[in-house]
C-alpha atoms as a PDB file:
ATOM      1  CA  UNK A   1      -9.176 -24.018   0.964  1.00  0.00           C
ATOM      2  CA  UNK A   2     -11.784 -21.775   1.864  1.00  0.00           C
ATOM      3  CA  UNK A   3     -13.890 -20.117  -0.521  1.00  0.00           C
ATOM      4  CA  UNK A   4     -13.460 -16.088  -0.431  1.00  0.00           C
ATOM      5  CA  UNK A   5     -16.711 -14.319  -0.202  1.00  0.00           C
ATOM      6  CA  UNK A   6     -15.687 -11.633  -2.045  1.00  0.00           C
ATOM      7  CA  UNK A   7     -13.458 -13.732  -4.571  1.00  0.00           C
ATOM      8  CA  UNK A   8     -15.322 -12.512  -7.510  1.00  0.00           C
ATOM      9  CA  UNK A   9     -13.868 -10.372 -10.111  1.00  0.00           C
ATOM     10  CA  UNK A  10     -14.445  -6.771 -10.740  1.00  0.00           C
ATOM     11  CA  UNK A  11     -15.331  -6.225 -14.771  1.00  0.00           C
ATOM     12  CA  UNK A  12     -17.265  -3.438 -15.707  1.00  0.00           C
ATOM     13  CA  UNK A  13     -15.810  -1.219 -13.277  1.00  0.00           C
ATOM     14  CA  UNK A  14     -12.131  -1.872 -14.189  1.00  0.00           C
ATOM     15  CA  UNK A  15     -12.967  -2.292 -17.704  1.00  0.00           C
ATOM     16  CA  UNK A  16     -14.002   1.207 -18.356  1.00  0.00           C
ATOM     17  CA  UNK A  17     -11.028   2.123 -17.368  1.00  0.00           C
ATOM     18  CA  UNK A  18      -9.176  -0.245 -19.275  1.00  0.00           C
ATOM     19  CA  UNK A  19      -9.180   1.246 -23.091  1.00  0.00           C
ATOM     20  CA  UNK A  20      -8.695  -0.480 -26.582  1.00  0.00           C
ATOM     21  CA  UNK A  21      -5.916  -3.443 -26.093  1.00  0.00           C
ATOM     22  CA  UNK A  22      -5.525  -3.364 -22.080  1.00  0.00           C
ATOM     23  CA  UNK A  23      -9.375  -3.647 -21.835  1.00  0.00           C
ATOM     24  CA  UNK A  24      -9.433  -6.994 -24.753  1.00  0.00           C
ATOM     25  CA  UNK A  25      -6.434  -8.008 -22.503  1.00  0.00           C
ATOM     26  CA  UNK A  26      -8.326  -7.484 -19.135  1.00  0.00           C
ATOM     27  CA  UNK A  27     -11.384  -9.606 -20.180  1.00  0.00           C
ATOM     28  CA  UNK A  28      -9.606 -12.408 -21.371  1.00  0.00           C
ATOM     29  CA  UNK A  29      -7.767 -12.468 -17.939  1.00  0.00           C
ATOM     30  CA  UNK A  30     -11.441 -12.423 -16.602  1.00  0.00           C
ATOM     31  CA  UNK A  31     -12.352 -15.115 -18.644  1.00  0.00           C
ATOM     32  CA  UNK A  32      -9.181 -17.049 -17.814  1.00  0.00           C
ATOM     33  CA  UNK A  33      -9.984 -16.950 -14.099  1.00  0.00           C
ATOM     34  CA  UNK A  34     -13.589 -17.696 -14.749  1.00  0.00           C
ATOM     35  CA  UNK A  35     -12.515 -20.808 -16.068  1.00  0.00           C
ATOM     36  CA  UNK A  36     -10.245 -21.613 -13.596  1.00  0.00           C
ATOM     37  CA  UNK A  37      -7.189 -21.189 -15.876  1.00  0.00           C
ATOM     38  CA  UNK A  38      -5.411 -19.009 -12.296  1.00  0.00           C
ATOM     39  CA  UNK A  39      -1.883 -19.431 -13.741  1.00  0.00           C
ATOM     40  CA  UNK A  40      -2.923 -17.617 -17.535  1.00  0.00           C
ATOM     41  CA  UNK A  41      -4.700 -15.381 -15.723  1.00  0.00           C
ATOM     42  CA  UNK A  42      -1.979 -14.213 -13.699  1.00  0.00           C
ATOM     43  CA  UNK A  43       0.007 -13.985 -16.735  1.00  0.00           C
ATOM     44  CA  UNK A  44      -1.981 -11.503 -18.730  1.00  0.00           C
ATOM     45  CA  UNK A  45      -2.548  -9.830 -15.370  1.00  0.00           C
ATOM     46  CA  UNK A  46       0.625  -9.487 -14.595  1.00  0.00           C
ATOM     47  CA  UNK A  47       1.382  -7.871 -18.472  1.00  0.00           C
ATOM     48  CA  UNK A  48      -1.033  -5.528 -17.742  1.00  0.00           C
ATOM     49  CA  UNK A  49       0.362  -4.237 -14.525  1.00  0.00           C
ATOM     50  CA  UNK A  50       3.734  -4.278 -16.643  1.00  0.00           C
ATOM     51  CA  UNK A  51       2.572  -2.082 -19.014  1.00  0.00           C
ATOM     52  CA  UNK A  52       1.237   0.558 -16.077  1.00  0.00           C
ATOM     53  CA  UNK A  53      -2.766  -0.133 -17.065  1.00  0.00           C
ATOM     54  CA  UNK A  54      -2.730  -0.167 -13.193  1.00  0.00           C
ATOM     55  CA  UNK A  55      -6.136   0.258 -11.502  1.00  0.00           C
ATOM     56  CA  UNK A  56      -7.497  -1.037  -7.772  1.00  0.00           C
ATOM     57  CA  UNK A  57      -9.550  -3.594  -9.458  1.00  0.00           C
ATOM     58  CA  UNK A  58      -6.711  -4.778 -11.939  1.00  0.00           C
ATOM     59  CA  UNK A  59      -4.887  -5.624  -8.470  1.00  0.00           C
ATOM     60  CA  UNK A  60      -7.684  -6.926  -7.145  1.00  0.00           C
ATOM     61  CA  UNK A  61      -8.227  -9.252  -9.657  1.00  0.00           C
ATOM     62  CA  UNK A  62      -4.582 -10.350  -9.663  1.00  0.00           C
ATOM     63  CA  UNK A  63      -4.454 -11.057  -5.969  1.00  0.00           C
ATOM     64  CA  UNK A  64      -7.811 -13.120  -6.127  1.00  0.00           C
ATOM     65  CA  UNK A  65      -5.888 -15.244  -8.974  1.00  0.00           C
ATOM     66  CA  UNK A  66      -2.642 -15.844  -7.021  1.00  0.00           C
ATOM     67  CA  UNK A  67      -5.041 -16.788  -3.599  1.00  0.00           C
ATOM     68  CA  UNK A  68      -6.418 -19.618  -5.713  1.00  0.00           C
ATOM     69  CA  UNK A  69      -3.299 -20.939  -6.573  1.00  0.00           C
ATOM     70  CA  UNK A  70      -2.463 -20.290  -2.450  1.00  0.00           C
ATOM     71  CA  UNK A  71       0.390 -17.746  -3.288  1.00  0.00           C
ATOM     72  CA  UNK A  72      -0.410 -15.789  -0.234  1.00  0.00           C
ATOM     73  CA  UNK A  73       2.515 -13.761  -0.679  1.00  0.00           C
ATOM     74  CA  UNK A  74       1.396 -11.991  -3.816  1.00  0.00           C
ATOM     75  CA  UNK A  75      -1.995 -12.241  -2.685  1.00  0.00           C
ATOM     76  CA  UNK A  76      -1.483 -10.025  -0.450  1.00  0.00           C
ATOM     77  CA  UNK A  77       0.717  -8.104  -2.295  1.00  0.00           C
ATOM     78  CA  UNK A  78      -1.834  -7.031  -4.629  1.00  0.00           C
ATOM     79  CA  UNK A  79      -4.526  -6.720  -2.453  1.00  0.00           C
ATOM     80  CA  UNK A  80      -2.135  -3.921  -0.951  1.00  0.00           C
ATOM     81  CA  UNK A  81      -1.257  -2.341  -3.926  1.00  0.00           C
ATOM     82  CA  UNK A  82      -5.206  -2.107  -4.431  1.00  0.00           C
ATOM     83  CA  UNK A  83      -5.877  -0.279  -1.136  1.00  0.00           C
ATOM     84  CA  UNK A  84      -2.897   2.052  -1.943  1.00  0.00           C
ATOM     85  CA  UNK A  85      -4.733   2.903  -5.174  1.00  0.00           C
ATOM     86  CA  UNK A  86      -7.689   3.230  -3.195  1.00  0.00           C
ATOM     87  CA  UNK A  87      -8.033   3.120   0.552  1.00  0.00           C
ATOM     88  CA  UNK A  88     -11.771   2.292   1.060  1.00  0.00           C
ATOM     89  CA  UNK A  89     -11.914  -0.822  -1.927  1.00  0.00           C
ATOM     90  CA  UNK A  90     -14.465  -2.980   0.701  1.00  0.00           C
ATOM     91  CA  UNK A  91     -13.344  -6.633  -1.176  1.00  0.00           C
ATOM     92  CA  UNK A  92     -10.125  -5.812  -1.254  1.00  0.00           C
ATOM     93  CA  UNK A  93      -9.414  -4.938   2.578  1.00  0.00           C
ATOM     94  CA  UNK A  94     -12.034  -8.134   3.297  1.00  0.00           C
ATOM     95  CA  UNK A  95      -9.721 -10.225   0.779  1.00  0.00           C
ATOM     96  CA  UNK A  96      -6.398  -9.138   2.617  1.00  0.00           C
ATOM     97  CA  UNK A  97      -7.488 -10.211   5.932  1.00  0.00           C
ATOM     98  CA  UNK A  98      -8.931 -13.264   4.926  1.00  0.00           C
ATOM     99  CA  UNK A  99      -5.559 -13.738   3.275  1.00  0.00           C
ATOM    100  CA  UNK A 100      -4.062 -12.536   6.130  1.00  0.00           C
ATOM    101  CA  UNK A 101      -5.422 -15.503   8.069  1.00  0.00           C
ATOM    102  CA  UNK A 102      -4.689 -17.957   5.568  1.00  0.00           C
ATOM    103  CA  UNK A 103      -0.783 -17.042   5.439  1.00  0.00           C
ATOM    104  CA  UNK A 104      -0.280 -16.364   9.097  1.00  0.00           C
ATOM    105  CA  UNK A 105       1.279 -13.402   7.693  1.00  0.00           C
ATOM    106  CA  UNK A 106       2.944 -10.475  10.490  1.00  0.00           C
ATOM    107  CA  UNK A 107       2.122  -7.197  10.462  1.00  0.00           C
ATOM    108  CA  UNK A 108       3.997  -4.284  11.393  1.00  0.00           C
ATOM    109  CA  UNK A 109       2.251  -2.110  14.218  1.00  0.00           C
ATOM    110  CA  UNK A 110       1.663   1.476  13.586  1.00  0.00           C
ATOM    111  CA  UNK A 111       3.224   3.774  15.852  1.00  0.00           C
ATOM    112  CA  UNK A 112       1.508   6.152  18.535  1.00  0.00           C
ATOM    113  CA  UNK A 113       1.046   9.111  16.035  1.00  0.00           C
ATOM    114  CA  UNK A 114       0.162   6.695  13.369  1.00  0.00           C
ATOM    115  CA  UNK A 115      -2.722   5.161  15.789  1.00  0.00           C
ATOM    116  CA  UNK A 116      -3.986   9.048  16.179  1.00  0.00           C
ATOM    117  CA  UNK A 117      -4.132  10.041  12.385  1.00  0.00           C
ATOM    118  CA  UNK A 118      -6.483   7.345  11.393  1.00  0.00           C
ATOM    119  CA  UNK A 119      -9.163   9.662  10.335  1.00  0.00           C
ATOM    120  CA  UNK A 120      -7.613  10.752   7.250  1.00  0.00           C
ATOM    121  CA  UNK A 121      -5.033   9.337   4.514  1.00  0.00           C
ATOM    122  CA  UNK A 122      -1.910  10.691   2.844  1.00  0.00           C
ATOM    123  CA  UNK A 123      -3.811  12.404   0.135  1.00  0.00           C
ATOM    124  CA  UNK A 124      -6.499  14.033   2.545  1.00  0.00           C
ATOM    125  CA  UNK A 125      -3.888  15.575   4.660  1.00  0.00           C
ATOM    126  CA  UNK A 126      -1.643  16.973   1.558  1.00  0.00           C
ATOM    127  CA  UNK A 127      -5.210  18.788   0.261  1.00  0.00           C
ATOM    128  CA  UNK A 128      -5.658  20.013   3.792  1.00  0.00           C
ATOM    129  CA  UNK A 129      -2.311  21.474   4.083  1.00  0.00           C
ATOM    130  CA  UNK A 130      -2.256  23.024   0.921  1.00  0.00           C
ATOM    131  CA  UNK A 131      -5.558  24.397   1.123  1.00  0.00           C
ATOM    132  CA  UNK A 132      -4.784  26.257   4.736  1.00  0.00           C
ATOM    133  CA  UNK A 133      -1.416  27.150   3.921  1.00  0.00           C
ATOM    134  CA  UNK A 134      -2.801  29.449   1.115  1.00  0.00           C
ATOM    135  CA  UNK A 135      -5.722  30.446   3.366  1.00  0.00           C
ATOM    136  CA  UNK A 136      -3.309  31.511   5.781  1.00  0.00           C
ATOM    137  CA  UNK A 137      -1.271  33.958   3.236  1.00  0.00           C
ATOM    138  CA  UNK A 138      -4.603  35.181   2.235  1.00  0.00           C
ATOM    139  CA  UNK A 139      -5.319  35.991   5.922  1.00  0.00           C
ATOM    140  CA  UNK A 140      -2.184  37.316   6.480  1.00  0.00           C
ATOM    141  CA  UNK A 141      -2.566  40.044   3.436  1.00  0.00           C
ATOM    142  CA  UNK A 142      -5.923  40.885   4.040  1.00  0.00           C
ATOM    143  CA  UNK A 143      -4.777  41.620   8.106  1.00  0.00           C
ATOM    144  CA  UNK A 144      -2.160  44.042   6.122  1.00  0.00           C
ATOM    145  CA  UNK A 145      -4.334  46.376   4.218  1.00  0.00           C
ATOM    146  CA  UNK A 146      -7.440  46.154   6.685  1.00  0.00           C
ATOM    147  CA  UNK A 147      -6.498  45.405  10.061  1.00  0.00           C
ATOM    148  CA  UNK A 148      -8.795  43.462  11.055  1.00  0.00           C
ATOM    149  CA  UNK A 149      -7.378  41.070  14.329  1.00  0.00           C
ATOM    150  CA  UNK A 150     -10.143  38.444  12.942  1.00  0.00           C
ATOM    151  CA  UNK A 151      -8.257  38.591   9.962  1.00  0.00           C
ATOM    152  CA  UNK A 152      -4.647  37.553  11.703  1.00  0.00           C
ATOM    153  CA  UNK A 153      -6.442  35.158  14.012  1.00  0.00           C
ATOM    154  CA  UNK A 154      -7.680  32.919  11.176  1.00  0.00           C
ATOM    155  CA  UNK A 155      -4.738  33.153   9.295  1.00  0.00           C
ATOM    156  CA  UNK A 156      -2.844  31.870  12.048  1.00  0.00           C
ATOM    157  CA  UNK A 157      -5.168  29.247  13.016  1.00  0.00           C
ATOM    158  CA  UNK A 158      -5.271  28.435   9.027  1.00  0.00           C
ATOM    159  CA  UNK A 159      -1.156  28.188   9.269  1.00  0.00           C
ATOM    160  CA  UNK A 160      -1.176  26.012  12.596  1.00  0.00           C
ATOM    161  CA  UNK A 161      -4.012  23.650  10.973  1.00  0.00           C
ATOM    162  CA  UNK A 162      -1.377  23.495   7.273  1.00  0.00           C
ATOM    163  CA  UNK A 163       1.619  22.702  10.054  1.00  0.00           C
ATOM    164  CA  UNK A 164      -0.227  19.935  11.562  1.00  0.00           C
ATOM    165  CA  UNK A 165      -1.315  18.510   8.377  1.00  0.00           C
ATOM    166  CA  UNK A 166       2.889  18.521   7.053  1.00  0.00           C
ATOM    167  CA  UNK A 167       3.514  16.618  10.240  1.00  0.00           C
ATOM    168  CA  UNK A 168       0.517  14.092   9.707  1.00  0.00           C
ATOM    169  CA  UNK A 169       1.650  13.643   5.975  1.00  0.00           C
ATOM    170  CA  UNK A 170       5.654  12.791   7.606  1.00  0.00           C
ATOM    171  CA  UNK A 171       4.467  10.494   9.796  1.00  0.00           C
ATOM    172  CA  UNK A 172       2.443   8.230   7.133  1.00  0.00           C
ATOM    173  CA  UNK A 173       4.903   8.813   4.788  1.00  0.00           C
ATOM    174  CA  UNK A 174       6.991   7.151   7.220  1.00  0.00           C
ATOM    175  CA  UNK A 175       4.274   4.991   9.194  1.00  0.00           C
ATOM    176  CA  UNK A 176       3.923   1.334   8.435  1.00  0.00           C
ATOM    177  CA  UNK A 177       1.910   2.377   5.415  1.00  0.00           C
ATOM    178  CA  UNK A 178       4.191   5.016   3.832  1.00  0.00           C
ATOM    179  CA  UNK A 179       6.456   4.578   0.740  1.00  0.00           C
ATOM    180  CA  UNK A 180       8.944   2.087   1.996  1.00  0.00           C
ATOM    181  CA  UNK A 181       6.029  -0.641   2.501  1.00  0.00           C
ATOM    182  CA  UNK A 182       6.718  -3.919   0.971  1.00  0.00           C
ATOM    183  CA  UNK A 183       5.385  -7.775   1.197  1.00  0.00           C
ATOM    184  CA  UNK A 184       7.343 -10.892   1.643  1.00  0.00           C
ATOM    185  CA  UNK A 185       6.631 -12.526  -1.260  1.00  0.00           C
ATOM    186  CA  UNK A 186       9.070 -15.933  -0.515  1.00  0.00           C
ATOM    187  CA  UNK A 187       7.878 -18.282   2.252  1.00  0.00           C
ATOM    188  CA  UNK A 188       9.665 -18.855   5.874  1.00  0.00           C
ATOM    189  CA  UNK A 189      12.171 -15.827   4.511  1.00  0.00           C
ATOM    190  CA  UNK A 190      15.016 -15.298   7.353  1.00  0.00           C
ATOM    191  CA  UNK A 191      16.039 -11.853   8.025  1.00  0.00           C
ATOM    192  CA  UNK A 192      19.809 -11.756   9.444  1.00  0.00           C
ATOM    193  CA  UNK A 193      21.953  -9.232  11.026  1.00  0.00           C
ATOM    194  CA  UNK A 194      24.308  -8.532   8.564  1.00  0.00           C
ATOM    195  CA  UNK A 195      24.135  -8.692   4.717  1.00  0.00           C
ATOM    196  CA  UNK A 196      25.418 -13.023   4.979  1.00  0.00           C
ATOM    197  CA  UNK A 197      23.595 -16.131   4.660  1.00  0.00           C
ATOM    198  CA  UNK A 198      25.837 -17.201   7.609  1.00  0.00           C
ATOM    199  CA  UNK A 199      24.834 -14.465  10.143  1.00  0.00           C
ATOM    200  CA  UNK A 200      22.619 -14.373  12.850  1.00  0.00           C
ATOM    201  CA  UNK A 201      18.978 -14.979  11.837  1.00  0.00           C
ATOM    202  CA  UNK A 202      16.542 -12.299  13.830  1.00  0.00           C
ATOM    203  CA  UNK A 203      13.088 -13.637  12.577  1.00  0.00           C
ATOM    204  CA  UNK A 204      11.685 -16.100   9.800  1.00  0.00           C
ATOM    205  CA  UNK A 205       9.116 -14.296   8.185  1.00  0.00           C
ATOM    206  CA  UNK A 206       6.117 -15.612   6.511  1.00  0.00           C
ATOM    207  CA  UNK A 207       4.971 -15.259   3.069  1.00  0.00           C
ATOM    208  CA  UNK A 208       2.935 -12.272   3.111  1.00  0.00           C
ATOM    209  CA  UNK A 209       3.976 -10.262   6.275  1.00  0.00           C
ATOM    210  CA  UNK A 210       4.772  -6.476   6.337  1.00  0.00           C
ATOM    211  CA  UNK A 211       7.899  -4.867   5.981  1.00  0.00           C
ATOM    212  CA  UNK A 212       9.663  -0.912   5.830  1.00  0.00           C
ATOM    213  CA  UNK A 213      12.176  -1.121   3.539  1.00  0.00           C
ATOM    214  CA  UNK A 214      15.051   1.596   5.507  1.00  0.00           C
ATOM    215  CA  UNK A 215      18.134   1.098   2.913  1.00  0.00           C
ATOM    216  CA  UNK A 216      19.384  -1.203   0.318  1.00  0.00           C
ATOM    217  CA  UNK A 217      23.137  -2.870  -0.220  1.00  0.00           C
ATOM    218  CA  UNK A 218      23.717  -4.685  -3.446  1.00  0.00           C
ATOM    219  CA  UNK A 219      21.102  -8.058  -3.383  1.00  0.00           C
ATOM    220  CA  UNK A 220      19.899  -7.136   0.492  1.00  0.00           C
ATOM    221  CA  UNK A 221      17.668  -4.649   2.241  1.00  0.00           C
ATOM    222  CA  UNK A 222      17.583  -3.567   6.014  1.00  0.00           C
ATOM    223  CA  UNK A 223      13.853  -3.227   6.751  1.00  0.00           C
ATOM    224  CA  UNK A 224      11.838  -2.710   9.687  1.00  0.00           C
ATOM    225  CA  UNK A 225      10.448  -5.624  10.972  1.00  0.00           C
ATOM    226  CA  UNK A 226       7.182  -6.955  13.155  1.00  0.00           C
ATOM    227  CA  UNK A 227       7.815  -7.135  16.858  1.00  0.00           C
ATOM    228  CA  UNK A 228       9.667  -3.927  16.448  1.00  0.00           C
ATOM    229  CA  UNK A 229      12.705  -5.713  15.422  1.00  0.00           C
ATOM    230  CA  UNK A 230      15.259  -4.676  12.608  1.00  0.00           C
ATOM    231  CA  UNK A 231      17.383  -6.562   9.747  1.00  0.00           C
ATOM    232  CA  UNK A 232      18.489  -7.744   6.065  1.00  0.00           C
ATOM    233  CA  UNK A 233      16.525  -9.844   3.384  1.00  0.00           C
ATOM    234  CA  UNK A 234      17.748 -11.213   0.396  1.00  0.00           C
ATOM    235  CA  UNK A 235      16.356  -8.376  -1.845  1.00  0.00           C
ATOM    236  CA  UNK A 236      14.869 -10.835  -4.036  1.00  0.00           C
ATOM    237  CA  UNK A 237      12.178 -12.079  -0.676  1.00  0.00           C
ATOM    238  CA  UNK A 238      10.032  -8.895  -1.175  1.00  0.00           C
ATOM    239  CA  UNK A 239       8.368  -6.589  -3.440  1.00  0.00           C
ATOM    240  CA  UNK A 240       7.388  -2.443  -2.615  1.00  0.00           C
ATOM    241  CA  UNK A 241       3.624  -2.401  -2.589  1.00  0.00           C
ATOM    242  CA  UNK A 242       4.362   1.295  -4.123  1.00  0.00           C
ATOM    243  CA  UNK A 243       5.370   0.003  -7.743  1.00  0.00           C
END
């Protein structure tokens, strides 16, 4: 298997932020990995995240552990859940695509608007539209009580820029990075027409590729699929990267 460049774990960083038993929990998974020990290290890893000590490196760690035991699927899966934490982790978005490549994973394309708003994330744009919105009031009173058409030009430019921003923040909410992202964690995972073993398969997905979870029915899910194709997965086959 090839060796990961940036397959080396993240301690003082994540261990700041890790406090009392998490952080003596935390370095032991370090050392665990260290030693090679992947599968206790994913354990105590994994207790962590269960106990909500979440941080990018905690995932980043994990994923690097479940790569060297060549579970792509939750590989990626927590290299994801890293990036959601924070967007611009460098050895975590080099990790995914090396993982990426490993897996033959398939991704879900972003859509024309998505492909636009790449400038800025979810959190960017909320700020953005909050901080115009209330600009725009401001405007808007100060055009009341003084008149000035500088005043109710700004305030509408303020309100147009806090519009734009709400749309951006629907469309990534609802992109192929919003909330209903998940990973298949199960290998060669068939999604189907219908909610049946026996129906129609539509596409065998790898371990590791993208989904959009749309809706849920008892043990299945309807997701958006790659290739811009739609169906249900045993529930069980994938995991939100939004925990």
């Amino acid at each position: 298997m090839r060796i990961l460049p940036g397959l080396s774990l993240v301690l003082w960083l994540s261990a700041a932020a890790l406090i009392a038993q998490p952080a003596t929990q935390f370095a032991k998974a370090n050392q665990e990995y260290a030693a090679g020990d992947f599968k206790a290290a994913i354990t105590d890893y994994e207790e962590l995240v269960r106990s909500a000590a979440d941080t990018p490196n905690l995932f980043y760690n994990l994923g690097n552990a479940y790569f060297r035991k060549k579970d792509f699927g939750h590989a990626i899966l927590n290299y994801e859940r890293a990036l959601a934490l924070d967007p611009r982790h460098p050895e975590a978005q080099a990790n995914l695509r090396l993982a990426r490549d490993e897996a033959r994973a398939l991704e879900l394309l972003p859509n024309r608007w998505e492909q636009g708003l790449t400038f800025a994330d979810s959190n960017q744009f909320a700020i953005s539209a909050g901080i115009a919105f209330w600009l725009g009031v401001f405007g808007i009173a100060f055009f009341v009580f003084n008149r000035r058409r500088i005043a109710l030009a700004l305030a509408i430019l303020a309100i147009l820029i806090s519009g734009y921003s709400i749309f951006a923040l629907s469309e990534l909410e609802h992109g192929k990075n919003g909330g209903g992202l998940a990973i298949v964690t199960k290998d060669n995972s068939e999604a189907r027409i219908a909610t049946a073993d026996t129906a129609n398969r539509v596409l065998v997905l790898p371990a590791g590729s993208e989904i959009q979870i749309a809706s849920r029915r008892g043990d299945w899910i309807y997701a958006t699929l790659p290739n811009n194709l739609r169906g249900w997965l045993p529930a069980n086959s994938a995991e939100p990267v939004r925990m």
